[in-house]
N, C-alpha and C. Protein backbone atom coordinates (compact mmCIF):
# COMPACT_ATOMS: atom_id res chain seq x y z
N UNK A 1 0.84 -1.17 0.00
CA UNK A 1 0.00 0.00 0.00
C UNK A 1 0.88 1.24 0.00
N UNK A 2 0.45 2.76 -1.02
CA UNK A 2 1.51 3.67 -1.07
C UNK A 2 1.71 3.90 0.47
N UNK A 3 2.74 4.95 0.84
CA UNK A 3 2.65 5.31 2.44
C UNK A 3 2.12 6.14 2.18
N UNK A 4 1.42 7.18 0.87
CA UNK A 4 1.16 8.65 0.72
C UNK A 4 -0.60 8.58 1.29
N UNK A 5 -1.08 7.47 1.58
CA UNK A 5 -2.00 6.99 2.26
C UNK A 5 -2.43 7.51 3.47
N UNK A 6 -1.30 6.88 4.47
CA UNK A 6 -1.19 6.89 5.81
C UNK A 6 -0.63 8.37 6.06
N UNK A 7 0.37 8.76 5.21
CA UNK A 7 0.36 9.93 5.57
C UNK A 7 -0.57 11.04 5.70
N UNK A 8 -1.52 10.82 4.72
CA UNK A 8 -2.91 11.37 5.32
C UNK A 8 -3.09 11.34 6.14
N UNK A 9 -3.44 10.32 6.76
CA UNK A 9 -4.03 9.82 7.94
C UNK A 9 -5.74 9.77 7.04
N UNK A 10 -5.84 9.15 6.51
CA UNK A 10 -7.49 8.41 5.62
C UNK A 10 -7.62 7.60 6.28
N UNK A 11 -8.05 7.67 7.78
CA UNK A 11 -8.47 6.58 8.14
C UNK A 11 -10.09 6.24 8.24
N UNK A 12 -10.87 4.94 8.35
CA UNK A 12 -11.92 4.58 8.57
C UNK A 12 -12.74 5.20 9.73
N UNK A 13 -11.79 4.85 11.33
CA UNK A 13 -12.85 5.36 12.29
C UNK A 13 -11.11 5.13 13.15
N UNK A 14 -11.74 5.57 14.09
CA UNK A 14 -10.76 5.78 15.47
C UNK A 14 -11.20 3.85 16.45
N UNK A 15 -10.62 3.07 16.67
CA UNK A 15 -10.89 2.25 17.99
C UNK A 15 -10.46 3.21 19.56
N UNK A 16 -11.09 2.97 20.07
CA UNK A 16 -10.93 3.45 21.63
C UNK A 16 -10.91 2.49 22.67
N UNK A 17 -9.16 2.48 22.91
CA UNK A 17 -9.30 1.19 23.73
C UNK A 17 -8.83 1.43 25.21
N UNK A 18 -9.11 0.99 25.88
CA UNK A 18 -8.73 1.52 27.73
C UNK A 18 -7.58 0.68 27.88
N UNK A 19 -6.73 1.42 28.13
CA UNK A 19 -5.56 0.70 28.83
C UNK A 19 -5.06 1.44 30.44
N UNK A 20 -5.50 0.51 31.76
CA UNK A 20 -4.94 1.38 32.44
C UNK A 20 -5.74 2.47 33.12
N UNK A 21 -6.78 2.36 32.58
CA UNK A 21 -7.16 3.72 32.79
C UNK A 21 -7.59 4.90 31.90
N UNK A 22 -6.45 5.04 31.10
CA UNK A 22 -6.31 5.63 29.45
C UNK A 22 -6.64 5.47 28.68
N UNK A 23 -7.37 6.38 27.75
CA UNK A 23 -7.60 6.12 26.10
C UNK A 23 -6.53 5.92 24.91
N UNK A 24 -6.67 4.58 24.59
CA UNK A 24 -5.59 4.85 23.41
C UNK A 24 -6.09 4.67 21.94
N UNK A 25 -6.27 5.81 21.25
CA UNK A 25 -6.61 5.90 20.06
C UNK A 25 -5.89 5.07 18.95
N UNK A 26 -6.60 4.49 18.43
CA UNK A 26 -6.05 3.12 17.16
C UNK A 26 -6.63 3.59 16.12
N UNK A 27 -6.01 3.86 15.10
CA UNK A 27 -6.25 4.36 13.95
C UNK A 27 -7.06 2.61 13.16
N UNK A 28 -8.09 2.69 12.30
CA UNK A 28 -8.58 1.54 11.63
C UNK A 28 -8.53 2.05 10.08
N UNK A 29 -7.78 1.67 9.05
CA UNK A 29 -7.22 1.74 8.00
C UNK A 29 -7.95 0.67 6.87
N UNK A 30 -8.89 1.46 6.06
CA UNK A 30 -9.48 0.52 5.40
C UNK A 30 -9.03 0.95 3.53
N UNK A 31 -8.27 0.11 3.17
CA UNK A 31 -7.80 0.29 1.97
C UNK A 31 -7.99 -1.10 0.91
N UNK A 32 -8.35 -0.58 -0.10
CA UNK A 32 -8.45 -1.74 -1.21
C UNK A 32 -8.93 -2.88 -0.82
N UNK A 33 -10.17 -2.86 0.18
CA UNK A 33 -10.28 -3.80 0.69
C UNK A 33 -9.79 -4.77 1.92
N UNK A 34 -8.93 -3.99 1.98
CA UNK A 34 -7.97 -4.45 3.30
C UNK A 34 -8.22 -3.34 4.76
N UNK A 35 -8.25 -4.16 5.88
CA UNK A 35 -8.17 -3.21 6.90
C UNK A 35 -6.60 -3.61 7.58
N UNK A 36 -6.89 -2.56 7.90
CA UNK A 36 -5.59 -2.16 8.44
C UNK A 36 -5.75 -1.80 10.19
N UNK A 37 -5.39 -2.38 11.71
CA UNK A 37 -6.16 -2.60 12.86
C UNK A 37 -5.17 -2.66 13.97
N UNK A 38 -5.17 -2.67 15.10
CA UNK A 38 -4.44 -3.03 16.25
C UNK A 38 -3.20 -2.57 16.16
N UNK A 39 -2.45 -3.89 16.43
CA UNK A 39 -1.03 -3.82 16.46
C UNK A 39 -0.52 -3.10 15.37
N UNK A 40 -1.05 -3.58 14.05
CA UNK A 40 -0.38 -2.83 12.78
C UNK A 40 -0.27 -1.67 12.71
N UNK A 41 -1.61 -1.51 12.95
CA UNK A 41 -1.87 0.61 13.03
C UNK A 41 -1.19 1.21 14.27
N UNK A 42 -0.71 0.53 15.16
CA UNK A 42 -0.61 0.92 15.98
C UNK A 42 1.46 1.17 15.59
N UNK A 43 1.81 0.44 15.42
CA UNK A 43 3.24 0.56 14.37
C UNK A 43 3.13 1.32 13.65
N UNK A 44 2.36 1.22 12.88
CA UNK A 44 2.11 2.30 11.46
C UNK A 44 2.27 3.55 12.47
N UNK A 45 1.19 4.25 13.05
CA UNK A 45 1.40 5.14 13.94
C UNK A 45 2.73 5.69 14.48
N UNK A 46 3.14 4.97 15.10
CA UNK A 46 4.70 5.12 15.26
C UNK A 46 5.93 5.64 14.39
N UNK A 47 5.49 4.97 13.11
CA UNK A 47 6.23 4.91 12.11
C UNK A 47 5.87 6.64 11.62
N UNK A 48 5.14 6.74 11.59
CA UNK A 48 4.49 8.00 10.82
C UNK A 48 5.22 9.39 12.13
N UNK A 49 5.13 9.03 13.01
CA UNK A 49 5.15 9.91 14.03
C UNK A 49 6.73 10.47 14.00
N UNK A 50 7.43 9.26 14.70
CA UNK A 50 8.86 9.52 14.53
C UNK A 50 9.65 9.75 13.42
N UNK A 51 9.21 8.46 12.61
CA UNK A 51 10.24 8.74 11.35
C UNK A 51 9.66 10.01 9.67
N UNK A 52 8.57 10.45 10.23
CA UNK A 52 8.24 11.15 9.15
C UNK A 52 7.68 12.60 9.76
N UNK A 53 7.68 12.65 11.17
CA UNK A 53 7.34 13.73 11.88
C UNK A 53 5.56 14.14 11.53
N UNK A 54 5.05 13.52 11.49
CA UNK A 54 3.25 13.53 11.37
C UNK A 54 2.94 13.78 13.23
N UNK A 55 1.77 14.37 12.60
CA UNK A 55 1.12 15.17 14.42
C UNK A 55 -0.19 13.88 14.53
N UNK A 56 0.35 12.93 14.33
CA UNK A 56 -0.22 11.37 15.06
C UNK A 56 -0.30 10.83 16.26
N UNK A 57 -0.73 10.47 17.37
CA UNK A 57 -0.59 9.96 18.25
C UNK A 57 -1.32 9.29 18.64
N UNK A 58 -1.36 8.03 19.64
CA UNK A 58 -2.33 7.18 20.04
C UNK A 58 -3.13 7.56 21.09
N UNK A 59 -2.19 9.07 21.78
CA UNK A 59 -3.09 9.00 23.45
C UNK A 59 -3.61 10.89 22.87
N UNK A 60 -3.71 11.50 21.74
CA UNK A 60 -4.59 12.31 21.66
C UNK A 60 -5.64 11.98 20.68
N UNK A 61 -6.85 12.33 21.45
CA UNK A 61 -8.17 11.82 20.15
C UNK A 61 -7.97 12.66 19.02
N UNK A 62 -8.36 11.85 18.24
CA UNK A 62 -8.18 12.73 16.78
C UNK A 62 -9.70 12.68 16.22
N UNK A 63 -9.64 13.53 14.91
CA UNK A 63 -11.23 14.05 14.62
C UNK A 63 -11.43 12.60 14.00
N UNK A 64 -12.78 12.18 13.44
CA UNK A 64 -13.52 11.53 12.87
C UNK A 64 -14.29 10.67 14.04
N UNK A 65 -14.58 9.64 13.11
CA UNK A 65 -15.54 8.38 14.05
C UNK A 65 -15.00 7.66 14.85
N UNK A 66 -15.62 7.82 16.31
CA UNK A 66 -14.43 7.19 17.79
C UNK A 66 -15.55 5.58 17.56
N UNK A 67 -14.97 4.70 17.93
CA UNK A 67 -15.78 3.50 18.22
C UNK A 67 -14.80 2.62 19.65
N UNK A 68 -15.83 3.00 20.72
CA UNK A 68 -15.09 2.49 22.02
C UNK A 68 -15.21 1.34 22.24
N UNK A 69 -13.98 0.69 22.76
CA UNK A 69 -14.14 -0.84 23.85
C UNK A 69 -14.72 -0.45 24.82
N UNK A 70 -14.53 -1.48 25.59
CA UNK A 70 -15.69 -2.70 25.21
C UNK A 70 -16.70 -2.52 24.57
N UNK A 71 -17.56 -1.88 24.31
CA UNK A 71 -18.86 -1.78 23.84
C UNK A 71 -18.51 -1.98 22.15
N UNK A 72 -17.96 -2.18 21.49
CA UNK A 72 -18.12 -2.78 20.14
C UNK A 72 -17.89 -4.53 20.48
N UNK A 73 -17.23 -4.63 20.95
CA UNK A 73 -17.00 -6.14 21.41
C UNK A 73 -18.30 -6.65 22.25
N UNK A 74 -19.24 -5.72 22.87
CA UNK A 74 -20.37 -6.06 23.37
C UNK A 74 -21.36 -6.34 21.84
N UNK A 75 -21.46 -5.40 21.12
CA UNK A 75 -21.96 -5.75 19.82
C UNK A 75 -21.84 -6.37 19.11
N UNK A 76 -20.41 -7.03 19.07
CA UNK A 76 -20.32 -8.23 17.76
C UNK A 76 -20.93 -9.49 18.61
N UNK A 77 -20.85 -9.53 20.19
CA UNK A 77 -21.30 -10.73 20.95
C UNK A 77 -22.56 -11.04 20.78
N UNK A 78 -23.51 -9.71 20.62
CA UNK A 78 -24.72 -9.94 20.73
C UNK A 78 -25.02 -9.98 19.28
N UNK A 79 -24.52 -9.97 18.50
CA UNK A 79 -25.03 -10.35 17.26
C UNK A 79 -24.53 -11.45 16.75
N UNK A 80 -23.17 -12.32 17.57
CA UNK A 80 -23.25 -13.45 16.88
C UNK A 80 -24.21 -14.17 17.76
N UNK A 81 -24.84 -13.85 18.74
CA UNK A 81 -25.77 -14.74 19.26
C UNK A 81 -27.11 -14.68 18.90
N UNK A 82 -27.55 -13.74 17.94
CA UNK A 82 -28.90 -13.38 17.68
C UNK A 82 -29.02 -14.03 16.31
């Protein structure tokens, strides 16, 4: 995938995951069909931050669509059970 992508930052939606206490913003990367999630984005992130100097980070919210833990993981439960 180009990086001229990510350097956008085009991402899908924000994950919001508690660690600790803390929000840590996960970028969700949906390209050509592919998502892009977790750990990866969460590297990617990194990558973008340090080595290309992008105003990225995991622990400030960024604009678009937040989708929080637990409560999406409450939703996929109740719908694989329905």
């Amino acid at each position: 995938m180009p990086l001229a992508l990510f350097l956008e930052d085009r991402r899908h939606h924000t994950d919001v995951i508690p660690v600790d206490g803390r929000p840590w913003y996960v970028p969700n990367y949906h390209v050509d069909g592919q998502v892009i999630w977790g750990l990866s984005a969460m590297m990617l992130v990194e990558l973008l931050a340090e080595g290309f100097g992008q105003p990225i980070d995991l622990h400030r919210e960024p604009p678009g669509p937040l989708c929080y833990f637990p409560d999406r993981l409450l939703r996929i439960q109740q719908h694989a059970t329905s």
